[in-house]
C-alpha atoms as a PDB file:
ATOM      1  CA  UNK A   1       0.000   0.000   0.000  1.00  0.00           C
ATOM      2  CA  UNK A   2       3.079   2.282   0.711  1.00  0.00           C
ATOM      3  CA  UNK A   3       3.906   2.033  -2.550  1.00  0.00           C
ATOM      4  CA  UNK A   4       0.998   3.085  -4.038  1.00  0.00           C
ATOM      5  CA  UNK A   5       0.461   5.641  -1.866  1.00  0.00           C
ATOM      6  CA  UNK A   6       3.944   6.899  -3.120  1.00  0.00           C
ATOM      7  CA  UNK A   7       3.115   7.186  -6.402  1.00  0.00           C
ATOM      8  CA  UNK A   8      -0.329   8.835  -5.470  1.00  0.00           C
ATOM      9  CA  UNK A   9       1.537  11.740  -3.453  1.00  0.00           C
ATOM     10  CA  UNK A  10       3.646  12.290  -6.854  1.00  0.00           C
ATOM     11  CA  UNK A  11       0.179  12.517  -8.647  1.00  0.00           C
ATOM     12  CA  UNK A  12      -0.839  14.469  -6.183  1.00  0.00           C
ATOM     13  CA  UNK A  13       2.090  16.714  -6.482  1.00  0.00           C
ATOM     14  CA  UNK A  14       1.160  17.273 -10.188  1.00  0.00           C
ATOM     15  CA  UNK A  15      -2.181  18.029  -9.557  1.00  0.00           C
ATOM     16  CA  UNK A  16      -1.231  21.030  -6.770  1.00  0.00           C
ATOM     17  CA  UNK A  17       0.920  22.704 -10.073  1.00  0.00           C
ATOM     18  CA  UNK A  18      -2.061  22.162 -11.991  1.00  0.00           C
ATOM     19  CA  UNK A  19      -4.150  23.979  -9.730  1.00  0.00           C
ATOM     20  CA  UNK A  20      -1.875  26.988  -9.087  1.00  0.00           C
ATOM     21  CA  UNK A  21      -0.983  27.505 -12.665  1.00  0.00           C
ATOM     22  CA  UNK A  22      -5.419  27.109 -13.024  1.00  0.00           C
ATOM     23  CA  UNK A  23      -5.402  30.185 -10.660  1.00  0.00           C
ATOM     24  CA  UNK A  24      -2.760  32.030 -12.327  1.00  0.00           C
ATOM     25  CA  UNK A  25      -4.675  31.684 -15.439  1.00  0.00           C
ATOM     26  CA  UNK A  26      -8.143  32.825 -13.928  1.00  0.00           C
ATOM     27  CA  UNK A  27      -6.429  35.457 -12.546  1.00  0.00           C
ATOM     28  CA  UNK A  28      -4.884  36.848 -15.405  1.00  0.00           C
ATOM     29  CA  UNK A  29      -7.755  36.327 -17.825  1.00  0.00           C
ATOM     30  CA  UNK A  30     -10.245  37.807 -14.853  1.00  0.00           C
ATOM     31  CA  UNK A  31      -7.932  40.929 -14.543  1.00  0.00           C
ATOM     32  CA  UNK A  32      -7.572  41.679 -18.145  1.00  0.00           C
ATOM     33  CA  UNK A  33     -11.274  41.592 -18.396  1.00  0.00           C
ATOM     34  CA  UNK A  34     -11.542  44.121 -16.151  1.00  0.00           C
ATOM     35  CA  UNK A  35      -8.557  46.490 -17.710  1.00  0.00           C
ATOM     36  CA  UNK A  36     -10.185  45.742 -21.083  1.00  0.00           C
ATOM     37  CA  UNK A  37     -13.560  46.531 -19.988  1.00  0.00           C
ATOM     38  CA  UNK A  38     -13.040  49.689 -17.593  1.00  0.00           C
ATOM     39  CA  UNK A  39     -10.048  51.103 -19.334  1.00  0.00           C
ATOM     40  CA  UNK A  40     -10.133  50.132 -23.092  1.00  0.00           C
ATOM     41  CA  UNK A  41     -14.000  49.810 -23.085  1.00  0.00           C
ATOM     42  CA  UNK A  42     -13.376  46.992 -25.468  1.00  0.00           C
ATOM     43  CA  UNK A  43     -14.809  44.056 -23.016  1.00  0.00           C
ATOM     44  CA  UNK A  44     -13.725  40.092 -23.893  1.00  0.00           C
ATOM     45  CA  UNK A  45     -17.430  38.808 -24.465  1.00  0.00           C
ATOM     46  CA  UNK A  46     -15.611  35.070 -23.774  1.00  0.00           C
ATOM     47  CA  UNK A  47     -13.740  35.728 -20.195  1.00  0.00           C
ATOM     48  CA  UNK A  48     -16.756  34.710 -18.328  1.00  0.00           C
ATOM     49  CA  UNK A  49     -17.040  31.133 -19.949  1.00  0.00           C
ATOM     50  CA  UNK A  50     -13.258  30.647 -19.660  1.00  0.00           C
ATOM     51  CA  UNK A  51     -13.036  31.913 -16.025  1.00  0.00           C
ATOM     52  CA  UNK A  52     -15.971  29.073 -15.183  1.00  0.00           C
ATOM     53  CA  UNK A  53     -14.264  26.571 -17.113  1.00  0.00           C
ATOM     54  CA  UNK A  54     -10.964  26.853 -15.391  1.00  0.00           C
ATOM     55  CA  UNK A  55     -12.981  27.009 -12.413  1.00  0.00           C
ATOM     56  CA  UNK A  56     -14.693  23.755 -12.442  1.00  0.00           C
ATOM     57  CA  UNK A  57     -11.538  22.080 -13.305  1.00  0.00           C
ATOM     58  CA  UNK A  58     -10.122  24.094 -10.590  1.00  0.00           C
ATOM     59  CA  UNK A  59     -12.758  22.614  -8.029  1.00  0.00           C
ATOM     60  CA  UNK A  60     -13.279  18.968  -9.548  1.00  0.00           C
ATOM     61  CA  UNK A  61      -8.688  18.580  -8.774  1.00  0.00           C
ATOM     62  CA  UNK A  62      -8.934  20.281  -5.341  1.00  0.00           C
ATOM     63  CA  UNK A  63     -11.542  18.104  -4.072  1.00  0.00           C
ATOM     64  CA  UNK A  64      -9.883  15.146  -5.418  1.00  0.00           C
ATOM     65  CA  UNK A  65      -6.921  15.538  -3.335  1.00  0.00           C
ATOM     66  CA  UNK A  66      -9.104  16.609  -0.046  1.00  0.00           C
ATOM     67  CA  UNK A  67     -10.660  13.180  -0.945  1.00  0.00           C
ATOM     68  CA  UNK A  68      -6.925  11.403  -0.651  1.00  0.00           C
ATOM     69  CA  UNK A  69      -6.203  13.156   2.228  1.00  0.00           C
ATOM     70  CA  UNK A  70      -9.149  12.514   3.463  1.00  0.00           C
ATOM     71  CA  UNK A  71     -10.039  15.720   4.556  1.00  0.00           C
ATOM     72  CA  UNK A  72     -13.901  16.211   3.860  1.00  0.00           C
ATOM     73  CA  UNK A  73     -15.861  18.314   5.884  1.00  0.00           C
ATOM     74  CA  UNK A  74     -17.579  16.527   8.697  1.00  0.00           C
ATOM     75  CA  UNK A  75     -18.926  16.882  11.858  1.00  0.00           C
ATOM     76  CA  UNK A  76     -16.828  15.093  14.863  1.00  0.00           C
ATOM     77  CA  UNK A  77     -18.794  16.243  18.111  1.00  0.00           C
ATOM     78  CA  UNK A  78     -20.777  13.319  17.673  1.00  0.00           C
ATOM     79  CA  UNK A  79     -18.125  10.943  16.240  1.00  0.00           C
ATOM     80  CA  UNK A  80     -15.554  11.709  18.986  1.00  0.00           C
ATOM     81  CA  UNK A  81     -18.203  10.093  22.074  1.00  0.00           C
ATOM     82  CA  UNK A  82     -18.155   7.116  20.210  1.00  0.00           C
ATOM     83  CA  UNK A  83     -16.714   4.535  20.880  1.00  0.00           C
ATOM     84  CA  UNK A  84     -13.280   3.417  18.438  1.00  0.00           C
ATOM     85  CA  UNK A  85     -15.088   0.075  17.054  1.00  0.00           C
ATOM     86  CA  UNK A  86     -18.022   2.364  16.376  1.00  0.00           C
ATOM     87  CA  UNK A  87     -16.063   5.063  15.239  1.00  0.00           C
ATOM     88  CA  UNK A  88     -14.141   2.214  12.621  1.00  0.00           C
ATOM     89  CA  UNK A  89     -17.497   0.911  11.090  1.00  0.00           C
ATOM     90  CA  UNK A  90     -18.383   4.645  10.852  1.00  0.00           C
ATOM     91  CA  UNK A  91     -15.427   5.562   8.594  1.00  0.00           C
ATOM     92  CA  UNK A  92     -15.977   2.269   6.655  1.00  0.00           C
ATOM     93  CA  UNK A  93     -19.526   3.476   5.475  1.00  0.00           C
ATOM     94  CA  UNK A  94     -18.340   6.695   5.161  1.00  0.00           C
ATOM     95  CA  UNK A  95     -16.348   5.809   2.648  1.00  0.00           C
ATOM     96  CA  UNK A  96     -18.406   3.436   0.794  1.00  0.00           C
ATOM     97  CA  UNK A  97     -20.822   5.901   0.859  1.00  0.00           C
ATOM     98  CA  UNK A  98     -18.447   8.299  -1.045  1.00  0.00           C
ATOM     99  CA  UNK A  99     -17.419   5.812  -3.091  1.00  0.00           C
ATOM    100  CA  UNK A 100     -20.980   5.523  -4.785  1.00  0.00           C
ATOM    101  CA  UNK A 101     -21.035   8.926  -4.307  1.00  0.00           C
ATOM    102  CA  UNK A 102     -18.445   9.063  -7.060  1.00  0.00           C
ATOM    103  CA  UNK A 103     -19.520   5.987  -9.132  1.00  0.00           C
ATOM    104  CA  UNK A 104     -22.611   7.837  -9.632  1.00  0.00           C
ATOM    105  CA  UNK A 105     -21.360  11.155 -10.199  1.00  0.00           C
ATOM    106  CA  UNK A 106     -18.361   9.921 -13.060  1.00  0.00           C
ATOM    107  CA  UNK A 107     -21.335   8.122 -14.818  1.00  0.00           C
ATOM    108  CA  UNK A 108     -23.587  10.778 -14.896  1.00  0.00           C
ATOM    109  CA  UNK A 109     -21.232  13.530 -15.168  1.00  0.00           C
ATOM    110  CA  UNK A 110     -19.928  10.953 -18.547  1.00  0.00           C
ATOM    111  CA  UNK A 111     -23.547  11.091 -19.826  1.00  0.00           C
ATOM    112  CA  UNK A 112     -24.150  14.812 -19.345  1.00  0.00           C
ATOM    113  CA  UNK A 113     -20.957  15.586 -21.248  1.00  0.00           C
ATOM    114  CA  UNK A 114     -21.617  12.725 -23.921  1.00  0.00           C
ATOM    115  CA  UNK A 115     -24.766  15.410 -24.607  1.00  0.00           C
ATOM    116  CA  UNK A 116     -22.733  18.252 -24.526  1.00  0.00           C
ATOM    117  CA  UNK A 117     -19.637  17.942 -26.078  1.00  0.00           C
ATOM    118  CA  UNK A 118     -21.452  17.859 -29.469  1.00  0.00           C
ATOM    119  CA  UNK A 119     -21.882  22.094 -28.824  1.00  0.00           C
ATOM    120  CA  UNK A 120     -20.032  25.265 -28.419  1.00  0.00           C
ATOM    121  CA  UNK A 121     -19.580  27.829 -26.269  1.00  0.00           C
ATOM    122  CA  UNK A 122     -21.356  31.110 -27.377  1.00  0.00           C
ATOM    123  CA  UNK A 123     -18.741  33.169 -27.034  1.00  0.00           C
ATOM    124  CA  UNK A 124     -15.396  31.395 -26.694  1.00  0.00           C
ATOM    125  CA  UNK A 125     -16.824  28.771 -29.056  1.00  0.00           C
ATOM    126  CA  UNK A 126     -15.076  26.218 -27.023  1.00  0.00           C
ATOM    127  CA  UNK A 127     -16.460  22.679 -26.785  1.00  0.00           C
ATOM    128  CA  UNK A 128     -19.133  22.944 -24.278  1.00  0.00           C
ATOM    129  CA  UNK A 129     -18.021  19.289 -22.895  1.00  0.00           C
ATOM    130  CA  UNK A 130     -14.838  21.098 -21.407  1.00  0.00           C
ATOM    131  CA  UNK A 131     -17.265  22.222 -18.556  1.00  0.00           C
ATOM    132  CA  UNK A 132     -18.841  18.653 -17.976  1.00  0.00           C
ATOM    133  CA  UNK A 133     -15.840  16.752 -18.156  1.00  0.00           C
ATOM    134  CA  UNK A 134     -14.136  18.237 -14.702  1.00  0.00           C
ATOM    135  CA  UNK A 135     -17.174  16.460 -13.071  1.00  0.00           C
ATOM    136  CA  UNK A 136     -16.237  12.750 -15.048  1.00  0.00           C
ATOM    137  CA  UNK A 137     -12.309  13.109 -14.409  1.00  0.00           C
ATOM    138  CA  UNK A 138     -12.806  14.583 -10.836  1.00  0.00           C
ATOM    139  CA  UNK A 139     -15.928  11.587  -9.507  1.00  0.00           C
ATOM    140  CA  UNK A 140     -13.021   8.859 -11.277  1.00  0.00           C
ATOM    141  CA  UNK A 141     -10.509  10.362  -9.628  1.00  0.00           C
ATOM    142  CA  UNK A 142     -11.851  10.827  -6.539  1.00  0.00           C
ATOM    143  CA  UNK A 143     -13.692   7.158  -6.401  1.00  0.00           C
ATOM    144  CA  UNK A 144      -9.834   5.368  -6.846  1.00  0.00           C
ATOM    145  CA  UNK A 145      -8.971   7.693  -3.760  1.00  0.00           C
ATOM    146  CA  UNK A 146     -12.471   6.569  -2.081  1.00  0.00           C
ATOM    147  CA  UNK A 147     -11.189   3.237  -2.644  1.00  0.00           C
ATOM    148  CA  UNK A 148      -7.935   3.472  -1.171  1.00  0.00           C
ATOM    149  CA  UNK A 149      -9.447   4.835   1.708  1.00  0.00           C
ATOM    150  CA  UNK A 150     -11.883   1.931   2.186  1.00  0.00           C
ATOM    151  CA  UNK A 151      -8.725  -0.419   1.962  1.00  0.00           C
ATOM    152  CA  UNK A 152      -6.453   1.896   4.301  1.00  0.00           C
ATOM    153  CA  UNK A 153      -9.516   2.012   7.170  1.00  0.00           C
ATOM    154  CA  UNK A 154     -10.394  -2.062   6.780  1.00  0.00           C
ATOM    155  CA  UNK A 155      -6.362  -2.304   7.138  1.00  0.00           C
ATOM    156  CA  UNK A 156      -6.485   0.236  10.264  1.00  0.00           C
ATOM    157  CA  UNK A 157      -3.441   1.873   8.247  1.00  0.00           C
ATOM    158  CA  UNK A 158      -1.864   5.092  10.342  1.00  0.00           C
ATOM    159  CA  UNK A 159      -1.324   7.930   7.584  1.00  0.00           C
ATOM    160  CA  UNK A 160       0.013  11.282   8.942  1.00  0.00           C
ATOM    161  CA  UNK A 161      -1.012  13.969   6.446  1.00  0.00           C
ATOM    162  CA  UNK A 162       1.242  16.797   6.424  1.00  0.00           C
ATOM    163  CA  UNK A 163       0.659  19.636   3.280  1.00  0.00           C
ATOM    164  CA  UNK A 164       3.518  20.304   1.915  1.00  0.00           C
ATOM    165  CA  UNK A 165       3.173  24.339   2.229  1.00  0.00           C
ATOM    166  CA  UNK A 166       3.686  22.831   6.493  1.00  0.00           C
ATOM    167  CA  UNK A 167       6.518  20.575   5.598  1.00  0.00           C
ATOM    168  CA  UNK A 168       8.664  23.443   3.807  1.00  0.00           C
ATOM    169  CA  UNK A 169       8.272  25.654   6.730  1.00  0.00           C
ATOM    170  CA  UNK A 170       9.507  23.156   9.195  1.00  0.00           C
ATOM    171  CA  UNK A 171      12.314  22.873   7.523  1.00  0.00           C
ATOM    172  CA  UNK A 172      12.310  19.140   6.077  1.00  0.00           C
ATOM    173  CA  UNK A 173      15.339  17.858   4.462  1.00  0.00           C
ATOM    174  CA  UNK A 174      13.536  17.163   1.449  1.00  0.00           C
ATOM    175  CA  UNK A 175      13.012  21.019   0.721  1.00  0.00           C
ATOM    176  CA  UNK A 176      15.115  21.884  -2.306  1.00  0.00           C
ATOM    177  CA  UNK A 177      19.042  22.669  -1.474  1.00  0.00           C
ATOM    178  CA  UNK A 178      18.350  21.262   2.477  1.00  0.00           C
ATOM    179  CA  UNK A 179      17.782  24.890   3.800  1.00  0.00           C
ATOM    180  CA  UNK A 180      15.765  25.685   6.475  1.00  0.00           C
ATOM    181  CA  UNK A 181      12.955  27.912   6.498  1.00  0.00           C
END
């Protein structure tokens, strides 16, 4: 399972650059909208469809990796009184639960964008399946992770989940050049 779970953190690694250099681009394109609307007063008519595709992609690859980390929101007043056997079956249909959470949403998220992806955009005149696809890759994505998490609780496996923004700061020797922070 380590193993996998090493190649997953790579993956995951990936996925962070993706979603900065996402946010760069919405950024940019959002900013120049403005500059080209208020200063120019030649507006981009296509900014707003590109800014909520980049968003949805944006969304669908950050919630993926909450998912691996297992991170989701939740409420743990409850959950802490239990007690741990309780607590174990808990996370086990938690899981599952999410799991067909994500079967269901990759399969209809795959037959929404089978519909779509035959259109444009108005403005950008981009295929209109770029904004149903995020939904397909992110519930496939996310129901592997679901998966590993089902095998990781049945196997009572002890992660520690550090982001990496927390490991630079403390100065792990893994940072670039060994230096501290």
């Amino acid at each position: 399972m380590q193993k996998i779970r090493r190649v997953i953190d790579v993956f995951i690694r990936i996925e962070r650059y993706i979603c900065c250099a996402l946010l760069v681009a919405i950024l940019v394109v959002c900013f120049g909208s403005v500059v080209m609307r208020y200063v120019f007063n030649k507006p981009w008519a296509w900014s707003e469809e590109v800014i909520i595709v980049l968003l949805l992609w944006f969304g669908f690859l950050c919630m993926s990796m909450e998912i691996y980390n297992d991170a989701s929101i939740s409420i743990t007043g409850f959950y802490k009184r239990l007690p741990k056997p309780v607590r174990h079956v808990c996370d086990i249909l938690r899981h599952v639960l999410l799991t067909v959470f994500f079967w269901l949403m990759m399969h209809n998220g795959y037959m929404v964008f089978k519909i779509n992806s035959r259109k444009r955009l108005p403005a950008s005149h981009w295929n209109q399946g770029l904004q149903y696809f995020p939904m397909v890759l992110g519930g496939a994505i996310m129901l592997v992770f679901s998966i590993l998490n089902i095998i990781g609780t049945l196997t009572r496996e002890q992660r520690v989940i550090i982001d990496e923004a927390e490991r630079l700061s403390a100065g792990d020797p893994r940072r670039k050049g060994g230096e501290k922070a």
